[in-house]
Protein backbone atom coordinates (compact mmCIF):
# COMPACT_ATOMS: atom_id res chain seq x y z
CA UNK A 1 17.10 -140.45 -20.41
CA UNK A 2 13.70 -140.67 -18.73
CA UNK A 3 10.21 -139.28 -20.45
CA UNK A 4 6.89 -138.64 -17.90
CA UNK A 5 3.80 -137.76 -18.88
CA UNK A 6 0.41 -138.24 -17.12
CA UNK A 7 -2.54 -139.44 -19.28
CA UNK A 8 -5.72 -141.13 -18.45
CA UNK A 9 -5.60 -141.23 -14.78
CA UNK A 10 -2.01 -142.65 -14.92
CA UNK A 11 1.48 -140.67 -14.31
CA UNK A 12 4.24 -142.96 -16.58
CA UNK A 13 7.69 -142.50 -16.27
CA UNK A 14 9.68 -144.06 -19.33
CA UNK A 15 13.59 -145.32 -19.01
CA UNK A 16 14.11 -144.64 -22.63
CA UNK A 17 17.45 -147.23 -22.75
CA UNK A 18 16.51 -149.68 -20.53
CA UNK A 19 12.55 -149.65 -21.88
CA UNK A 20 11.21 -149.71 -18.53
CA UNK A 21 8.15 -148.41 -18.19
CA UNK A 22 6.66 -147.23 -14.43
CA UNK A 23 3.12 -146.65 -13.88
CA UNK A 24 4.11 -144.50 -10.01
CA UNK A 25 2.05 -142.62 -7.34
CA UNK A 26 1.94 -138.57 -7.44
CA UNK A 27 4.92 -138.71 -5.27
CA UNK A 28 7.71 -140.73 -7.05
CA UNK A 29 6.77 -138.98 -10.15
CA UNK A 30 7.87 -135.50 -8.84
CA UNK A 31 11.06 -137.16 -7.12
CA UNK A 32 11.84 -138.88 -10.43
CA UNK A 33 11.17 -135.58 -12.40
CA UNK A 34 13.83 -133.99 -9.72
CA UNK A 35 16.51 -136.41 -9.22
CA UNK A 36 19.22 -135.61 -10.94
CA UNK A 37 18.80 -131.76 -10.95
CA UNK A 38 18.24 -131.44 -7.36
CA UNK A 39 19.49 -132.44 -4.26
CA UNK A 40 17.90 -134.93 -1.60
CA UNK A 41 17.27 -132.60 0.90
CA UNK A 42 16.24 -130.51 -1.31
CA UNK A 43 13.55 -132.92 -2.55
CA UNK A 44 12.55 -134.13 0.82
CA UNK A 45 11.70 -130.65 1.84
CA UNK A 46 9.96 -129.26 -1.00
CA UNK A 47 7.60 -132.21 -1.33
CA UNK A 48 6.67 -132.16 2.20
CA UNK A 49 5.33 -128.72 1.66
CA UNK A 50 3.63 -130.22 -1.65
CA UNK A 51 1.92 -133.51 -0.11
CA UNK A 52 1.60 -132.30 3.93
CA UNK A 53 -0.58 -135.04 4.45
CA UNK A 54 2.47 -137.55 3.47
CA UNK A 55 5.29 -138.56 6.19
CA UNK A 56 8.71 -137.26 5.63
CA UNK A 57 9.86 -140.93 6.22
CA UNK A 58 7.42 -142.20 3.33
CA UNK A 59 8.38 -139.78 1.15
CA UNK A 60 12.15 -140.28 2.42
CA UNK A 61 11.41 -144.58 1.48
CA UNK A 62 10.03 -143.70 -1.55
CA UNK A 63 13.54 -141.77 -2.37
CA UNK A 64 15.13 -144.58 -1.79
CA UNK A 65 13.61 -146.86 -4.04
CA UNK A 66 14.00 -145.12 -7.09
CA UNK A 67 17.46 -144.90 -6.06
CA UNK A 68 17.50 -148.27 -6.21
CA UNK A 69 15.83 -148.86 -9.53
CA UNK A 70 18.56 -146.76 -10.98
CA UNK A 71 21.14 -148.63 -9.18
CA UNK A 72 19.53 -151.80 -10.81
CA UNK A 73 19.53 -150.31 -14.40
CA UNK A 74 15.94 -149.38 -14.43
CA UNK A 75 16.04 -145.56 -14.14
CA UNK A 76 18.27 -143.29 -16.13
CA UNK A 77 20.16 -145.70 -17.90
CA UNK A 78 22.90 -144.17 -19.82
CA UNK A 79 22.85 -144.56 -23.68
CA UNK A 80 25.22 -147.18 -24.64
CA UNK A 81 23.87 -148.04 -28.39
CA UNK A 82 25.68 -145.92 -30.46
CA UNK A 83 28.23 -148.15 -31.07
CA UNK A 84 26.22 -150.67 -32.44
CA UNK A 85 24.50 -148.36 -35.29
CA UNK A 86 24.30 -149.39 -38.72
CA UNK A 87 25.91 -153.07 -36.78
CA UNK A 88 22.62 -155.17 -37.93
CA UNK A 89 22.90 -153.94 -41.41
CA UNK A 90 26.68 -154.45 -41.87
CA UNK A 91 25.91 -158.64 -40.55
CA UNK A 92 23.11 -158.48 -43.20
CA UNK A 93 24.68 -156.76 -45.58
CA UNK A 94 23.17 -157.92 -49.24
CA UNK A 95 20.27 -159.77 -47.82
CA UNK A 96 17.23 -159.31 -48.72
CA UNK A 97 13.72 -160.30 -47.02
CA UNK A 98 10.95 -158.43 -48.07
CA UNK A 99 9.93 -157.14 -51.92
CA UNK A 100 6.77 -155.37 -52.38
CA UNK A 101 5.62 -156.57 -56.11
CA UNK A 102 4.15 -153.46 -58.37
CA UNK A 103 1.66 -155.87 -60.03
CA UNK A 104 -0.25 -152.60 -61.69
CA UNK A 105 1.19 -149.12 -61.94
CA UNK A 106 -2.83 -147.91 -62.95
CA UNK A 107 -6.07 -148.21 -60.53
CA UNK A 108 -9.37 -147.91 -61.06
CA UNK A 109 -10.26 -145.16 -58.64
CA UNK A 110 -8.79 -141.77 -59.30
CA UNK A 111 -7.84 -140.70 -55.28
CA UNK A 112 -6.51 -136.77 -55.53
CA UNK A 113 -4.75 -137.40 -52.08
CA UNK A 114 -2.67 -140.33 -53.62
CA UNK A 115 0.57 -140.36 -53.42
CA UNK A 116 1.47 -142.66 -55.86
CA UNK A 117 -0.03 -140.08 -58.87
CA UNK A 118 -3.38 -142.54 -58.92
CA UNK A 119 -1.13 -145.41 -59.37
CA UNK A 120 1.14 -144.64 -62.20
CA UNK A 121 4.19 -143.04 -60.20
CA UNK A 122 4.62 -140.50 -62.50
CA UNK A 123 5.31 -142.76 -65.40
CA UNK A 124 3.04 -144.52 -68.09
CA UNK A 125 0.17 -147.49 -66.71
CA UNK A 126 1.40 -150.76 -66.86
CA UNK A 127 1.07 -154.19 -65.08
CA UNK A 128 3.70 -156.39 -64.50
CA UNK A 129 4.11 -160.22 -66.45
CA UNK A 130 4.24 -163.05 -64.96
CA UNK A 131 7.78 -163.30 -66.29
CA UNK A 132 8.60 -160.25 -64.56
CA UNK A 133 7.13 -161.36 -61.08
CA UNK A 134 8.66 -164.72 -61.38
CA UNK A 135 12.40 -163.27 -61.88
CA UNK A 136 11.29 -161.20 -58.92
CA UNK A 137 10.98 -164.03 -56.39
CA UNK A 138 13.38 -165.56 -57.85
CA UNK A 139 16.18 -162.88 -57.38
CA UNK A 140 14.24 -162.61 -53.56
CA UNK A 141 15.57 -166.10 -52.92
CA UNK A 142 18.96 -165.47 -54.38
CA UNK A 143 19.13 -162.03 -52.16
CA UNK A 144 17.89 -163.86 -49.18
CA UNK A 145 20.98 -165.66 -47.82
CA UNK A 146 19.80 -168.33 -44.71
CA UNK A 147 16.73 -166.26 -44.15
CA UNK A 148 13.77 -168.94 -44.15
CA UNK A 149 10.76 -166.25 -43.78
CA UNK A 150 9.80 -163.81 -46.91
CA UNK A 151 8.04 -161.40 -47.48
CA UNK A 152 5.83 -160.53 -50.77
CA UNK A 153 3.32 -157.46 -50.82
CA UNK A 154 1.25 -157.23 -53.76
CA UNK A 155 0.63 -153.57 -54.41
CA UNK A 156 0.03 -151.43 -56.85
CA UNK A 157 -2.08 -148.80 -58.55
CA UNK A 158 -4.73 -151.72 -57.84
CA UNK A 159 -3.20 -154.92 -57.76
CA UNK A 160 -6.70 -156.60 -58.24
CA UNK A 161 -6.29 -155.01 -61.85
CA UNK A 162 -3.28 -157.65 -62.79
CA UNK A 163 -5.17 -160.83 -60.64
CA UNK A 164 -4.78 -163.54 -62.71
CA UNK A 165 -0.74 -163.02 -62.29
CA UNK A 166 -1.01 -162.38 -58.76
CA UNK A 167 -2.49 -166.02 -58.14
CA UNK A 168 -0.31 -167.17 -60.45
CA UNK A 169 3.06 -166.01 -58.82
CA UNK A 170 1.63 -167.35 -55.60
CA UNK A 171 1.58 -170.72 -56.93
CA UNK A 172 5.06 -170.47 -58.33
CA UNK A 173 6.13 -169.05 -55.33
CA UNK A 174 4.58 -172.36 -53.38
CA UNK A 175 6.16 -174.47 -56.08
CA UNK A 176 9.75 -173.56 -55.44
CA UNK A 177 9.68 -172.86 -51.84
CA UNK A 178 10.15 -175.97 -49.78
CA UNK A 179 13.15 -176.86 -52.63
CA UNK A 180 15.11 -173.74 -51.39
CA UNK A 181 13.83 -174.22 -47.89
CA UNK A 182 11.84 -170.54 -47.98
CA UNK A 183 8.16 -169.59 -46.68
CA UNK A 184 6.60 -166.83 -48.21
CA UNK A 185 4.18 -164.84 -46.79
CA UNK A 186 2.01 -162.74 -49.03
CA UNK A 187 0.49 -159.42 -48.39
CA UNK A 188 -2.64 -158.01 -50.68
CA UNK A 189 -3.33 -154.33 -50.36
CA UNK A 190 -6.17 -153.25 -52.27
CA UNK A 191 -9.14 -150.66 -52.40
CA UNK A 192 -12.41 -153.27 -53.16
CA UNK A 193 -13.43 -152.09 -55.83
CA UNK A 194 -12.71 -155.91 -57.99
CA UNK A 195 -13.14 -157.91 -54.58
CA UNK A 196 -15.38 -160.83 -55.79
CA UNK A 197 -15.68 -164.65 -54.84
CA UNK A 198 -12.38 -165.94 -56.57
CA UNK A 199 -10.38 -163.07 -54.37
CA UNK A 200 -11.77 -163.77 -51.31
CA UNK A 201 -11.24 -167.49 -51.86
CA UNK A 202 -8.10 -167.08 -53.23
CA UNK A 203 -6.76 -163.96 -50.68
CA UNK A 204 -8.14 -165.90 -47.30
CA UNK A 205 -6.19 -169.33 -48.31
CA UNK A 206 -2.89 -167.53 -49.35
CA UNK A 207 -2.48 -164.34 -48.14
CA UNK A 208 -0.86 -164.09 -44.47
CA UNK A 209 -2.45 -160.56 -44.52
CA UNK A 210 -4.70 -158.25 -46.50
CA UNK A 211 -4.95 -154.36 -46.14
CA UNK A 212 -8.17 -152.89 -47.43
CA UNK A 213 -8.60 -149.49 -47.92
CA UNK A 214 -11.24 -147.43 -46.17
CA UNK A 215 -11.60 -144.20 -44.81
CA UNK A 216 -14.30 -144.35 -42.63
CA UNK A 217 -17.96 -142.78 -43.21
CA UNK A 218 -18.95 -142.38 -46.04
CA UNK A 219 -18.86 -138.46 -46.66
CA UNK A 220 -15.05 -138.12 -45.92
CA UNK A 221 -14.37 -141.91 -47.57
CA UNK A 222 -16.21 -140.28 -50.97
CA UNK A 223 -14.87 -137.29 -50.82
CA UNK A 224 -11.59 -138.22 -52.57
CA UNK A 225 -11.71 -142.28 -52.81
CA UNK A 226 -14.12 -141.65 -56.36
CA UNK A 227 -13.43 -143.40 -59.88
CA UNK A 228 -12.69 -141.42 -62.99
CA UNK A 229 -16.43 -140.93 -63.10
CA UNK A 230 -16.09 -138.64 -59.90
CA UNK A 231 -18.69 -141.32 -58.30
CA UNK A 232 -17.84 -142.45 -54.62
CA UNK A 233 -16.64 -146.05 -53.77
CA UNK A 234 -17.75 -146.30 -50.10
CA UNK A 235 -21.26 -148.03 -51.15
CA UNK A 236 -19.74 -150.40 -53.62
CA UNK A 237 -16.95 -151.55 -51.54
CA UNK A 238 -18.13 -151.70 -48.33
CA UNK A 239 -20.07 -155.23 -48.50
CA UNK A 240 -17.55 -156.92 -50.21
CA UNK A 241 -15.42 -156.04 -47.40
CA UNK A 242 -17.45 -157.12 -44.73
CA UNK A 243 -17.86 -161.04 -46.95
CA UNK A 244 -14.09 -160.29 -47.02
CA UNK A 245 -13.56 -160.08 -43.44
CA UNK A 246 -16.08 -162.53 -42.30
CA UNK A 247 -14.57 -165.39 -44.99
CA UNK A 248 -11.39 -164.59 -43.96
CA UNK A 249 -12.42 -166.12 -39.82
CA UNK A 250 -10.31 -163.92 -38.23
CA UNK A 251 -7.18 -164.44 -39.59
CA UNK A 252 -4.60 -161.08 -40.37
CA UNK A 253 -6.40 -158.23 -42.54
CA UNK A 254 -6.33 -154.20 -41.71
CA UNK A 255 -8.90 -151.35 -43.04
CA UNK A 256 -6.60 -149.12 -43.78
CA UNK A 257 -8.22 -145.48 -43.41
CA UNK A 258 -6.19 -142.26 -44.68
CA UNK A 259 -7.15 -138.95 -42.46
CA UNK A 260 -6.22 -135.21 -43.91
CA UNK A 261 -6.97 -131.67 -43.45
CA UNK A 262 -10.79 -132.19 -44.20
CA UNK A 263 -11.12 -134.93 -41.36
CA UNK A 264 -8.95 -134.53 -38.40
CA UNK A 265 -11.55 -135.54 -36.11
CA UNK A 266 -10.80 -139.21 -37.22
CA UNK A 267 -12.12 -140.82 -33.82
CA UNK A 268 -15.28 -140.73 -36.08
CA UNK A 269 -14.37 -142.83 -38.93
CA UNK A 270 -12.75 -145.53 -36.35
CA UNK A 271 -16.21 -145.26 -34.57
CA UNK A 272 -17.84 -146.02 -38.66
CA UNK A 273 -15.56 -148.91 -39.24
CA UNK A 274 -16.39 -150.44 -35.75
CA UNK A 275 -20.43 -149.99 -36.23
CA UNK A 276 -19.71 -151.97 -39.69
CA UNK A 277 -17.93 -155.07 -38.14
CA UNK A 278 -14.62 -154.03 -38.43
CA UNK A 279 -12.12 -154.80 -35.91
CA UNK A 280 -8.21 -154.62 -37.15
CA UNK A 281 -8.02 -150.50 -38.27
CA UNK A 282 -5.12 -148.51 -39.22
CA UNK A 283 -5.69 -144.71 -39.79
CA UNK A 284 -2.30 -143.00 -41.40
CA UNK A 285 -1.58 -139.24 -41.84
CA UNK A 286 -2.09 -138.37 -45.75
CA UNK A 287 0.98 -138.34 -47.34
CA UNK A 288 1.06 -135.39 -49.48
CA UNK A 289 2.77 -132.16 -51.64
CA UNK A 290 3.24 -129.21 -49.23
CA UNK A 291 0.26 -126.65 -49.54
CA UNK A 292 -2.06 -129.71 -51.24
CA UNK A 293 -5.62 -129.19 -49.73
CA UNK A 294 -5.37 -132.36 -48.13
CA UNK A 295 -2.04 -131.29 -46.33
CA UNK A 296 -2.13 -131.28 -42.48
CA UNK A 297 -1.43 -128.07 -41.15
CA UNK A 298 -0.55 -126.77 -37.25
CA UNK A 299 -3.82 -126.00 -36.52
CA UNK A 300 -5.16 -129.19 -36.87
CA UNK A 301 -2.53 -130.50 -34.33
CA UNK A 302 -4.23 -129.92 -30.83
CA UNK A 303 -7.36 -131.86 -32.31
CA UNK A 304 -5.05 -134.59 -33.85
CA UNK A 305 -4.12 -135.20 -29.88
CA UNK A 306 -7.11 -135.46 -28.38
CA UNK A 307 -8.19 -137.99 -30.91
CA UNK A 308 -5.33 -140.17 -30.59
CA UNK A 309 -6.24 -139.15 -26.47
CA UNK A 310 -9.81 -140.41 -27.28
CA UNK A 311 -8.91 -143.65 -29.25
CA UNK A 312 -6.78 -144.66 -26.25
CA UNK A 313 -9.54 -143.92 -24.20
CA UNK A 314 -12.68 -145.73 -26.57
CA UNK A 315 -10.16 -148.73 -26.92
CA UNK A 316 -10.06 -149.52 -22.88
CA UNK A 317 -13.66 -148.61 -22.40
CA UNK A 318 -14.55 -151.39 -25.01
CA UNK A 319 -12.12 -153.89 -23.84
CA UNK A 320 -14.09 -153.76 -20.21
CA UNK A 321 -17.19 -154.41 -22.78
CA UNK A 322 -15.75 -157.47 -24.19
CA UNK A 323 -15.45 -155.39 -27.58
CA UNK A 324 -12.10 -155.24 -27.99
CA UNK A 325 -10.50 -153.88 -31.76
CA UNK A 326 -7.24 -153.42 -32.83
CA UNK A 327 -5.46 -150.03 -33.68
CA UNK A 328 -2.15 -150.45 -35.78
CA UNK A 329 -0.21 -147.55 -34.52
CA UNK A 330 -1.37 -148.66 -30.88
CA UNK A 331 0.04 -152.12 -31.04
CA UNK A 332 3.17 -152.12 -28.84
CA UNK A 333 4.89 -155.14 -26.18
CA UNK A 334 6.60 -153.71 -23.70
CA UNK A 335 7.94 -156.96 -22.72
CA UNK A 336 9.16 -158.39 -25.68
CA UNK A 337 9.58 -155.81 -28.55
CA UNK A 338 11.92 -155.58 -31.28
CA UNK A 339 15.53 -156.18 -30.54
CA UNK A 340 17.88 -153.40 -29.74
CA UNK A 341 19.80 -153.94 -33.21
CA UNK A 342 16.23 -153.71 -34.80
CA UNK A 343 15.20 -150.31 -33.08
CA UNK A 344 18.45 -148.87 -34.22
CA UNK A 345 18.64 -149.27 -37.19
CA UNK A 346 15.40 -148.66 -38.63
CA UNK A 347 12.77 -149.81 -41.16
CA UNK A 348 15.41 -151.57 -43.65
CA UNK A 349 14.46 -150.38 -46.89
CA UNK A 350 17.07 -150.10 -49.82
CA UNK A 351 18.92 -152.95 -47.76
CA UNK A 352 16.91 -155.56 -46.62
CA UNK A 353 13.43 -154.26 -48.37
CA UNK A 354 12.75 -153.50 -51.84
CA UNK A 355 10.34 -152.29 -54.45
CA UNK A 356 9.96 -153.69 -57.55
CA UNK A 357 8.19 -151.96 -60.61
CA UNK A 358 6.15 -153.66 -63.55
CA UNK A 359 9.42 -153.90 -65.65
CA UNK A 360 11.75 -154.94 -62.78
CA UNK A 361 13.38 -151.90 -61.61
CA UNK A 362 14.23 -151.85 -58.04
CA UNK A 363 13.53 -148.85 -55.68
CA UNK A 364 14.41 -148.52 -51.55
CA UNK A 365 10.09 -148.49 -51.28
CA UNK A 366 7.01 -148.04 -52.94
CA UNK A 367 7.37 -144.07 -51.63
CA UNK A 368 10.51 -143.51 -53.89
CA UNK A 369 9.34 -145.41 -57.03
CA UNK A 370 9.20 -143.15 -59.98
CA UNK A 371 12.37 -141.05 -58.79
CA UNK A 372 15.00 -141.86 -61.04
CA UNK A 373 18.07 -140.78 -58.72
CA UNK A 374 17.00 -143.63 -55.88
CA UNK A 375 16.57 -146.64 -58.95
CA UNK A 376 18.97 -149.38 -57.21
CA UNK A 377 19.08 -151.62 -60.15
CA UNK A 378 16.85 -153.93 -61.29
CA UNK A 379 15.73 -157.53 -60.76
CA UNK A 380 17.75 -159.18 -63.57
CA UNK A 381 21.44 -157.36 -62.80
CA UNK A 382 20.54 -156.99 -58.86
CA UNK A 383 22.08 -153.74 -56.99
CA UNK A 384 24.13 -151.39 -58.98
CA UNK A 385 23.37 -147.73 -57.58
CA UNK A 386 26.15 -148.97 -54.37
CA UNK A 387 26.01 -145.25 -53.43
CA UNK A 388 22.42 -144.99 -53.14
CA UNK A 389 22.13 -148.03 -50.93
CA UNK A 390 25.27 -147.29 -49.07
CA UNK A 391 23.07 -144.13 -48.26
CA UNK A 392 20.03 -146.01 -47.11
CA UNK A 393 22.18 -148.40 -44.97
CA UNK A 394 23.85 -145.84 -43.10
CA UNK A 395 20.19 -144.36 -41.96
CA UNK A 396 20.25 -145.35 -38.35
CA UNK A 397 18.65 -143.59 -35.71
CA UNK A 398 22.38 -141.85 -34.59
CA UNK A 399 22.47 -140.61 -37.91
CA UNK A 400 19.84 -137.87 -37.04
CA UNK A 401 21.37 -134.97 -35.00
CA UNK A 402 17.66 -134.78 -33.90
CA UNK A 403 17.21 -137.94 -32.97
CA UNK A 404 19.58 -138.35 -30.62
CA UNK A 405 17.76 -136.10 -27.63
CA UNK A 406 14.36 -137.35 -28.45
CA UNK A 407 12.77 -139.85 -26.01
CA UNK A 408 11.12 -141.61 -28.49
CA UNK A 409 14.26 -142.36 -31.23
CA UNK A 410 14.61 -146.18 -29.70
CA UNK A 411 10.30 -146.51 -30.74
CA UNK A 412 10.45 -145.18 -34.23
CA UNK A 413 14.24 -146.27 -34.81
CA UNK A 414 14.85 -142.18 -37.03
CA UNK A 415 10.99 -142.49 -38.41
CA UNK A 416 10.20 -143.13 -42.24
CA UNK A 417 13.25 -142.02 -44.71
CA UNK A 418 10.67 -141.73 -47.38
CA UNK A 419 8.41 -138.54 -45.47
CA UNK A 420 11.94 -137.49 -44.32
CA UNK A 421 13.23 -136.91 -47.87
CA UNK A 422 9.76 -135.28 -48.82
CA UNK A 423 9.85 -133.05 -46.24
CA UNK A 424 13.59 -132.47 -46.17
CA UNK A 425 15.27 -133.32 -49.40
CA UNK A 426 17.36 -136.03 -47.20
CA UNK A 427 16.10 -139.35 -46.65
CA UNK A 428 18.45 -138.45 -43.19
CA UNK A 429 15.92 -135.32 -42.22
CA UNK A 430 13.43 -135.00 -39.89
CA UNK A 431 9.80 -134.59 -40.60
CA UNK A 432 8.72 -133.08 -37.97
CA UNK A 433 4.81 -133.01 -37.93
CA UNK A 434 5.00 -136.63 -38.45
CA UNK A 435 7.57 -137.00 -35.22
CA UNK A 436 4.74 -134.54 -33.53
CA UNK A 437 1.99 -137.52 -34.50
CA UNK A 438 4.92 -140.54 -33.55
CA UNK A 439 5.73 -139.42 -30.32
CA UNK A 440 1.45 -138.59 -29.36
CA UNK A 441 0.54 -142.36 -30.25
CA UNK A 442 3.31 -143.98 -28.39
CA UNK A 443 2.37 -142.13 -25.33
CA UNK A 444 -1.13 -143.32 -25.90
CA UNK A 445 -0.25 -146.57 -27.07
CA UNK A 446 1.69 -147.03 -23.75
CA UNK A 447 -0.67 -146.20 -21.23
CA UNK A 448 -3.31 -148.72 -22.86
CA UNK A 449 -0.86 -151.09 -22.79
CA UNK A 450 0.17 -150.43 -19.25
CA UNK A 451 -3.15 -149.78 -18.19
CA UNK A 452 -4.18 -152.96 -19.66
CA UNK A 453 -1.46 -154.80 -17.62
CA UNK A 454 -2.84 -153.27 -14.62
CA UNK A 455 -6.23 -154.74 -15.00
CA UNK A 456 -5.12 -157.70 -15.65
């Protein structure tokens, strides 16, 4: 399977098995689009009409090439991966890398677009013990097989609202880790509002990454980011981030912006977070109840595009200024990506990633948490729901009827079972709008990372 599209100045031609990518001239692009459907002479002929100005023998060479590429497993490469679906998971099978910790199921800010019902997941508040977390990392390094490298995201609710046993499992974590040969590496996700010395101290020493949430200028950040006062965060938070970033001297963080009906033009809030500093963005599609008033609808679609089209655009033009930044959905190596096992069979979670609530209970991710009929068991027992993880290990990309004629199945490996289920009922749907959004950003992620090869 091939995919060609042309965008900024450049016509790509993607070998969707192989993961070539071709950056071509007018001409091979039409013979590639042609090749299989339509004979040589057929070809020849028509684009001689097409490019007059072209000889029939160039055009003729240029047939030949991509011939060749094909011959060299380049071009049309047949799909050969199905047998190796759901492979990774069966070698893994019971190992566990990654837990993200549910320090606080309550925040301090009262978000109407959150998903997680302003941090108590439908259930009651509550923040989890230190006796809680430590069991946690302790069944992660019984779960974890010969794995050295784990994961930990602190999350909540507001995880900054439980700190003291955040630090604390840190330092247990350190305590134990070289006697079961393990790294951890820590994750902090939070929304400011309690960032103070002792957390930036803390956070830039420990954490391998932080994720700080911002959505951009102020009037859209306000509009739904307020505490239970209705007041907006954007002024309070703001400067602490900026110490934040600047302590931490450049090492991993994100602002991690949320765009929805009421801001589709989110080019804009990128453009805010650069003119504060900023550098490492992320800006996600709200997750949300279908017919919320933050729900994205098809009308905002077209203008969705052109702002990922515009991003791409912004992020070359300020890369020739020596202003470079960092767009998480636009990060891609297209020489040495994830491995073909890895782009299979998806994200891992309910196998090799887990949630973990404030009284141990185990969930696929921190999108299912609260829903009873995906609780996989708990911290202190392990797995007992088999079914439900039997389910979640099966979830490979050849699982999906859709996915299996859609160029970009081997980028997303099936997409996010947690939007699938919401949109579908079956964490093996498809959410479509969210495909719509996938497959725009890996064009334009592409051709800035092509086009940046080319200048280089």
């Amino acid at each position: 399977m091939i995919h060609q599209y042309k965008l900024g100045g450049y016509n790509i031609v993607l070998d969707i098995c192989s993961g070539a990518v071709h950056v071509v001239d007018d001409v091979a692009y039409d013979i590639i689009g042609m090749f299989e459907n339509t004979s040589r002479k057929d070809i020849t002929s028509e684009l001689c009409v097409k490019y007059p100005q072209i000889p029939a023998e160039e055009i003729e060479e240029c047939y030949e090439q991509i011939a060749e590429l094909k011959e060299s497993g380049s071009l049309f490469t047949p799909d050969t991966f199905e047998p190796m679906a759901g492979t990774l998971k069966d070698k893994t099978a019971g190992v566990v890398k990654a837990l993200c910790l549910h320090v606080a199921h309550t925040c301090n800010l009262n978000c109407s677009y959150c998903f997680a019902s302003q941090g108590e997941y439908k259930g009651e508040r509550a923040v989890m013990s230190f006796e809680t977390g430590k069991r946690a990392l302790d069944f992660l390094i019984e779960n974890s097989g010969t794995r050295k490298n784990l994961e930990v995201d602190f999350f909540g609710g507001e995880p900054l609202m439980n700190w003291d046993v955040v630090k604390k499992l840190v330092e247990y974590a350190r305590s134990i880790e070289k006697e079961h040969n393990k790294n951890f590496r820590f994750t902090l996700t939070t929304n400011g509002v309690l960032v103070d010395e002792d957390v930036i101290e803390f956070a830039n020493r420990e954490m391998s990454n932080v994720v700080l949430s911002l959505d951009g200028r102020r009037e859209v950040h306000d509009r739904f980011r307020v505490d239970y006062a209705g007041k907006g965060s954007w002024e309070k938070i703001v400067p602490k981030f900026q110490k934040f970033v600047e302590a931490r001297g450049g090492k991993n963080y994100y602002m991690r912006g949320t765009f929805t009906h009421h801001n589709p033009d989110f080019l804009k809030d990128i453009e805010e977070m650069l003119s504060l500093g900023f550098t490492e963005l992320s800006m996600e599609p709200v997750v949300c109840a279908p017919g919320d008033e933050c729900e994205l609808t098809k009308e905002d679609l077209p203008v969705l595009f052109e702002q990922y089209e515009k991003l791409a655009e912004l992020m070359l033009e300020r890369k020739k200024e020596g202003k470079p930044f960092t767009f998480y959905h636009y990060m891609i190596d297209l020489s040495d990506g994830p491995c073909i096992y890895k782009r299979i069979s998806g994200c891992g979670s309910g196998t090799e990633y887990m949630a973990v609530t404030p009284s141990g209970d185990l969930y696929p991710c921190h999108q299912f948490v609260g829903d009873e009929k995906f609780r996989l068991g708990d911290i202190y027992t392990g797995v007992t729901n088999h079914k439900i993880r039997e389910e979640f290990k099966q979830c490979n990309v050849y699982e999906r009827s859709e996915c299996r004629s859609c160029w970009a199945r081997l980028y997303c490996s099936g997409g996010c079972a947690a939007n699938a289920y919401h949109a579908t009922g079956s964490i093996k749907g498809i959410y479509e709008y969210g495909c719509e959004l996938f497959k725009k950003r890996m064009e334009c992620a592409i051709m800035v990372a092509a086009a940046n090869e080319i200048e280089e």
